[in-house]
C-alpha atoms as a PDB file:
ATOM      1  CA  UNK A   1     109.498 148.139  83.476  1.00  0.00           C
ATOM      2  CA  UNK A   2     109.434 144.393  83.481  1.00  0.00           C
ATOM      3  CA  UNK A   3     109.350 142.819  86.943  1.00  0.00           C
ATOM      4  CA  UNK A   4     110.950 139.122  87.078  1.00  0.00           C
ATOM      5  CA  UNK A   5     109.409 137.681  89.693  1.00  0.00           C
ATOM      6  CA  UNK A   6     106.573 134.836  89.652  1.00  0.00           C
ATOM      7  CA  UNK A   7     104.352 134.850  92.081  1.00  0.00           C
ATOM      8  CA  UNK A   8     103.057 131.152  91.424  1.00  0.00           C
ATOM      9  CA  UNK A   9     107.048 130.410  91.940  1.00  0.00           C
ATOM     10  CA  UNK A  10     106.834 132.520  95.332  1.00  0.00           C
ATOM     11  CA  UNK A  11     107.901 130.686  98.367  1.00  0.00           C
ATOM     12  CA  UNK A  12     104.724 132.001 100.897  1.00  0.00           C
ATOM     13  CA  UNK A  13     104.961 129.376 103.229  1.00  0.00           C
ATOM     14  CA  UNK A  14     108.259 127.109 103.376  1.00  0.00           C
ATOM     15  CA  UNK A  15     107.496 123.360 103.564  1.00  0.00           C
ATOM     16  CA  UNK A  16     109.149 123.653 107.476  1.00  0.00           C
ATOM     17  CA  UNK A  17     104.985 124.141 107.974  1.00  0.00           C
ATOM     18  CA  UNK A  18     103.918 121.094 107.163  1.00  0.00           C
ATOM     19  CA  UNK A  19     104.100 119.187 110.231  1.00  0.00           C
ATOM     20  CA  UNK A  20     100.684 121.063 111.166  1.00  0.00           C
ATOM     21  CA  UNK A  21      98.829 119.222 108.205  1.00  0.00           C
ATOM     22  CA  UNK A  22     100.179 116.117 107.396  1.00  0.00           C
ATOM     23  CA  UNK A  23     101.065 114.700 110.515  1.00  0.00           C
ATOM     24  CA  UNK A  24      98.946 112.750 113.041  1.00  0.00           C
ATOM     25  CA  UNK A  25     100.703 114.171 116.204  1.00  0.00           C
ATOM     26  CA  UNK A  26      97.987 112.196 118.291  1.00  0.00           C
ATOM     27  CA  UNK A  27      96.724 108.600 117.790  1.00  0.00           C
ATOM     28  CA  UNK A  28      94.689 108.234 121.064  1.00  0.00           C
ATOM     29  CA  UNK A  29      91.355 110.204 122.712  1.00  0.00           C
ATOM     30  CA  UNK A  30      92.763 112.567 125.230  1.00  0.00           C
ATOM     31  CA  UNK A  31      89.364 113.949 126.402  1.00  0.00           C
ATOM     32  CA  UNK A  32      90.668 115.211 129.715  1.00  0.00           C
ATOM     33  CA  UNK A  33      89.761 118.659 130.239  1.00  0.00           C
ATOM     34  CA  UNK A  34      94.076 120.016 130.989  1.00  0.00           C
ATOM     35  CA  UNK A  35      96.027 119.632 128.348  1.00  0.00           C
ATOM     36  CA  UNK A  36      99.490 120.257 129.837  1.00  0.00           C
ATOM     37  CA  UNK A  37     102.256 120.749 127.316  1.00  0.00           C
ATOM     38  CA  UNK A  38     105.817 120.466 128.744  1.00  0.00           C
ATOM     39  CA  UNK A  39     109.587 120.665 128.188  1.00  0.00           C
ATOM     40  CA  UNK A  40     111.332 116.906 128.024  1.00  0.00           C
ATOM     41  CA  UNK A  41     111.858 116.107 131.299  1.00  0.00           C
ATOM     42  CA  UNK A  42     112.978 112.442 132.322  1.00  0.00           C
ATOM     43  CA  UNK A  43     111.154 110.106 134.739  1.00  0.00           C
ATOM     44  CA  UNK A  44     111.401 110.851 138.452  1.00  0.00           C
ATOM     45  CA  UNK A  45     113.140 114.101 137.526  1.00  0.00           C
ATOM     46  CA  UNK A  46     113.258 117.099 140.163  1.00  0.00           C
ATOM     47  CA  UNK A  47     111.031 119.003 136.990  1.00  0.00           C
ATOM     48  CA  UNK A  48     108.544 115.827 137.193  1.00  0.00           C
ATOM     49  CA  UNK A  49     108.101 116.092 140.338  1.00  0.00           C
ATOM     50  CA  UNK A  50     107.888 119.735 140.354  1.00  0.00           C
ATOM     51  CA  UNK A  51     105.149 119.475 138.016  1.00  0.00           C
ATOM     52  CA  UNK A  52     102.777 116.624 139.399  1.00  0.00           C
ATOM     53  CA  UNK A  53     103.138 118.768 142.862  1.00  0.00           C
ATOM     54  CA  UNK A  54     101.841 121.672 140.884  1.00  0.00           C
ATOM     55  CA  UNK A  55      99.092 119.920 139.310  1.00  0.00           C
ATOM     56  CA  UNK A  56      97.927 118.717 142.417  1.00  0.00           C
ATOM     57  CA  UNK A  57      98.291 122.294 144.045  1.00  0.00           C
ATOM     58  CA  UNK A  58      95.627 122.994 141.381  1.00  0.00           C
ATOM     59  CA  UNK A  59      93.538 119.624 142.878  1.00  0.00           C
ATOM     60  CA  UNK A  60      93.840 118.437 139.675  1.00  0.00           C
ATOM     61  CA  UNK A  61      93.907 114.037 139.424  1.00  0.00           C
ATOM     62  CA  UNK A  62      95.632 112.130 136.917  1.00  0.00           C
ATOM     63  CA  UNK A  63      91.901 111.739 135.559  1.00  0.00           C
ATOM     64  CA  UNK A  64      91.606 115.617 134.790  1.00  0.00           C
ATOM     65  CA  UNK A  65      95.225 116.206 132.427  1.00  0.00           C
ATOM     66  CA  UNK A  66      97.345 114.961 130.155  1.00  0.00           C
ATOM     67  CA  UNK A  67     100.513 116.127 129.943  1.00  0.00           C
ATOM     68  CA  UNK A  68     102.687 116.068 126.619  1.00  0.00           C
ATOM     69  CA  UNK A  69     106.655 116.773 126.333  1.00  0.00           C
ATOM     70  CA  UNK A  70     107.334 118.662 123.515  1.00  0.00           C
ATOM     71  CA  UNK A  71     111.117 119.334 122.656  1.00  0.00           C
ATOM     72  CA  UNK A  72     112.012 123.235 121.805  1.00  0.00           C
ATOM     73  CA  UNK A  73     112.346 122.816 117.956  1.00  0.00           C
ATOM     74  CA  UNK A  74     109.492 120.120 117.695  1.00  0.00           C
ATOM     75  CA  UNK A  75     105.782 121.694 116.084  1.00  0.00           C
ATOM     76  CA  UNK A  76     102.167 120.045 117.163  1.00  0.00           C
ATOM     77  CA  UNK A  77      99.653 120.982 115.314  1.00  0.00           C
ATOM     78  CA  UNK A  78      97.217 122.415 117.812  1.00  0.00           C
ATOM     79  CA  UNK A  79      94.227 121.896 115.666  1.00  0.00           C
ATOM     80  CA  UNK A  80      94.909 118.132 116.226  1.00  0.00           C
ATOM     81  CA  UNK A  81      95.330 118.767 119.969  1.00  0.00           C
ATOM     82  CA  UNK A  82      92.098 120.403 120.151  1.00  0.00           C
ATOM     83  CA  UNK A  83      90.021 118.578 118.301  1.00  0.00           C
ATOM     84  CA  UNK A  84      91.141 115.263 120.259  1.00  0.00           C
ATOM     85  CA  UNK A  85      91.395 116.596 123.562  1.00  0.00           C
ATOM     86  CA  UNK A  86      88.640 119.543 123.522  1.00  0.00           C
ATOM     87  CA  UNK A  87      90.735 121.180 126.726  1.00  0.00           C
ATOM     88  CA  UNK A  88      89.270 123.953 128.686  1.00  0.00           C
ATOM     89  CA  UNK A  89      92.425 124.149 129.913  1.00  0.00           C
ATOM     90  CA  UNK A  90      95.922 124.696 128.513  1.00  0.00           C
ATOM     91  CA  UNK A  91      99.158 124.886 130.514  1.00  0.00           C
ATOM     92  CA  UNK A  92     102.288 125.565 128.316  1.00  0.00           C
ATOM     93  CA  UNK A  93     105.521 125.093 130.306  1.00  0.00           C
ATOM     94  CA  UNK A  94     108.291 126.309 128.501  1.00  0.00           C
ATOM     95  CA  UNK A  95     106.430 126.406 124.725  1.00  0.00           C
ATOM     96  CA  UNK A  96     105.176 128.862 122.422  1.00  0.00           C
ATOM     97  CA  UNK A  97     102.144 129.470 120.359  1.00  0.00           C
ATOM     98  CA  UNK A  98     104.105 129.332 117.754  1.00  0.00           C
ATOM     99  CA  UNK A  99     104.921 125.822 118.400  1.00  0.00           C
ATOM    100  CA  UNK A 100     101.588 125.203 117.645  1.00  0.00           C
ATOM    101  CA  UNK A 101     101.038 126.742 115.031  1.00  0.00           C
ATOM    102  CA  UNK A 102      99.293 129.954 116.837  1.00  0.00           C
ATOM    103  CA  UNK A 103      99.788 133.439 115.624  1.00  0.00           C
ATOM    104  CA  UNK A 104      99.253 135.078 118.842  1.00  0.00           C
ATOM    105  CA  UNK A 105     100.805 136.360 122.013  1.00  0.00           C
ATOM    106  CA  UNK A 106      99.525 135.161 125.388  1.00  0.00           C
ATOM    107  CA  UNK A 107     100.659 137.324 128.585  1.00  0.00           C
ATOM    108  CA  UNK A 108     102.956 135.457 130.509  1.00  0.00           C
ATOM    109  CA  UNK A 109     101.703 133.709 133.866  1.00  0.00           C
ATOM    110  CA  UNK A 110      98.176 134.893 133.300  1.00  0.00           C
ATOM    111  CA  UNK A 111      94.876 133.320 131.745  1.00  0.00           C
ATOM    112  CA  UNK A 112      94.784 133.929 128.374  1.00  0.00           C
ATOM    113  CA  UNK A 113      91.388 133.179 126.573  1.00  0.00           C
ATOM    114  CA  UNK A 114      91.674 131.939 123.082  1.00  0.00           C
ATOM    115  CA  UNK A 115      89.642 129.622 120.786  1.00  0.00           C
ATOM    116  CA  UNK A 116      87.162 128.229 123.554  1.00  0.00           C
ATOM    117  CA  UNK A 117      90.344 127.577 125.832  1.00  0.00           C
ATOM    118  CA  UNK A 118      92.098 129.130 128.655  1.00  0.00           C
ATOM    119  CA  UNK A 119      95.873 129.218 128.276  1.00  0.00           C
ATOM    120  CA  UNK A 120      98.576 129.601 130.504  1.00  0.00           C
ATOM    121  CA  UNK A 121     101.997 130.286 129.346  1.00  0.00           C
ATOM    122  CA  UNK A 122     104.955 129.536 132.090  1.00  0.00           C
ATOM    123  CA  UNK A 123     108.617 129.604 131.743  1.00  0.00           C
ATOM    124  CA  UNK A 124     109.771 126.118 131.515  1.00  0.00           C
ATOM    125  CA  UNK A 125     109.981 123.957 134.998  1.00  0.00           C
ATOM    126  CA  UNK A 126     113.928 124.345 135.552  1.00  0.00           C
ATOM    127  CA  UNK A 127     113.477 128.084 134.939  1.00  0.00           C
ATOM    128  CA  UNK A 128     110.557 128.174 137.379  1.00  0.00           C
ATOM    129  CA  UNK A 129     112.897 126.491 140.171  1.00  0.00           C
ATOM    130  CA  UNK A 130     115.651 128.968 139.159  1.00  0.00           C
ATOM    131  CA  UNK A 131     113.049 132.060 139.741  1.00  0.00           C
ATOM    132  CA  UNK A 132     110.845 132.062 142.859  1.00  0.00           C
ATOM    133  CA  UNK A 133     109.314 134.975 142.052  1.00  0.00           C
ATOM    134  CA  UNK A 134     108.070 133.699 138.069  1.00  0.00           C
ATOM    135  CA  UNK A 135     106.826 130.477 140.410  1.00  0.00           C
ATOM    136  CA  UNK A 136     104.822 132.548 142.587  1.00  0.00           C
ATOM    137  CA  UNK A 137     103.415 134.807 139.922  1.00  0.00           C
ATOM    138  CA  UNK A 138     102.236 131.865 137.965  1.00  0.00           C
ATOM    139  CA  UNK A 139     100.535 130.694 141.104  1.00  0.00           C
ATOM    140  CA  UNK A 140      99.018 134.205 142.256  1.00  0.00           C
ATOM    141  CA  UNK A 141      98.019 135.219 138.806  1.00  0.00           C
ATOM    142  CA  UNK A 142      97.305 131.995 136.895  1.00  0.00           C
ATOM    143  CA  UNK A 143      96.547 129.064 138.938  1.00  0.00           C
ATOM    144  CA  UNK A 144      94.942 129.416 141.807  1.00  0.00           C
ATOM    145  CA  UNK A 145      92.502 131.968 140.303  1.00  0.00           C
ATOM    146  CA  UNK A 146      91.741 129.274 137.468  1.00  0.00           C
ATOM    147  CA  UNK A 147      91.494 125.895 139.118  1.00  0.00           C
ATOM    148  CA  UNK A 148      91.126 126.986 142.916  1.00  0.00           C
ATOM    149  CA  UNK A 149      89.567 129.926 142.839  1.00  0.00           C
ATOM    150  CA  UNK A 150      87.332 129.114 139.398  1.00  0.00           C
ATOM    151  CA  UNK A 151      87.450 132.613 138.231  1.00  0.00           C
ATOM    152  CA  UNK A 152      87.762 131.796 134.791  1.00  0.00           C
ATOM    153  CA  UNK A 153      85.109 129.652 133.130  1.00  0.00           C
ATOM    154  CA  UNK A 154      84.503 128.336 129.457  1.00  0.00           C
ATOM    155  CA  UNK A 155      81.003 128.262 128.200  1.00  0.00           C
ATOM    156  CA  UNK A 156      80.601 125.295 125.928  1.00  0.00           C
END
């Protein structure tokens, strides 16, 4: 029984992957221990202002984050992200692991710990203002325990 296929020919990963190894997502030194990665929002938007209320909720200054829009069919690379950044801290508003490049499933509106990190996966910031309840879930459960409360701590 002869068996066609090539397996040097095999497509294994499609060249749609890419983006996490030859781009340079990031040209600056983010060092800011939040990395906050968001759903485009424009300028003096209700979800902009939604946002910087939350971060400073958390008592988080413009000195502790940086926030990033990424568009829903756009991939970063997160090992760029990382290794420019080095958060302790990641907020994702309305984005995926798999955006990322991450093979893994964070629980929604909770702390997540994963690769020296703690992550916290939101709907995006119009759903959040459409559903009272995910807003004050994410706040209860995510956080005020993290950056109030500092329940959850990296060890560096």
């Amino acid at each position: 029984m002869a068996d066609n296929t090539n397996i040097i020919k095999s497509k294994v990963v499609g060249s749609e992957f890419d983006v996490f190894w030859t781009q340079d997502f990031i040209t600056d030194e983010l060092q800011k221990n939040t990395l906050v990665l968001s759903c485009p929002y424009l300028p003096g938007s209700t979800e902009e202002q939604q946002l910087l209320k939350m971060l400073q909720a958390c008592t988080l200054t413009p000195d502790n984050y940086h926030i990033i829009q990424v568009a829903a069919d756009q991939q970063v690379p997160w090992h760029q992200l990382r290794d420019r950044a080095q958060p302790q801290h990641v907020i994702l508003l309305g984005i995926t692991p798999q955006q990322l490049g991450i093979s893994a499933w964070f629980r929604l509106h909770e702390p997540n710990r994963f690769n020296d990190c703690i992550w916290i996966p939101a709907v995006s910031l119009p759903e959040l203002d459409k559903h009272p309840d995910a807003k004050k879930a994410l706040w209860l459960n995510a956080l005020k325990p993290v950056f109030v409360d500092k329940q959850y701590e990296i060890n560096r």
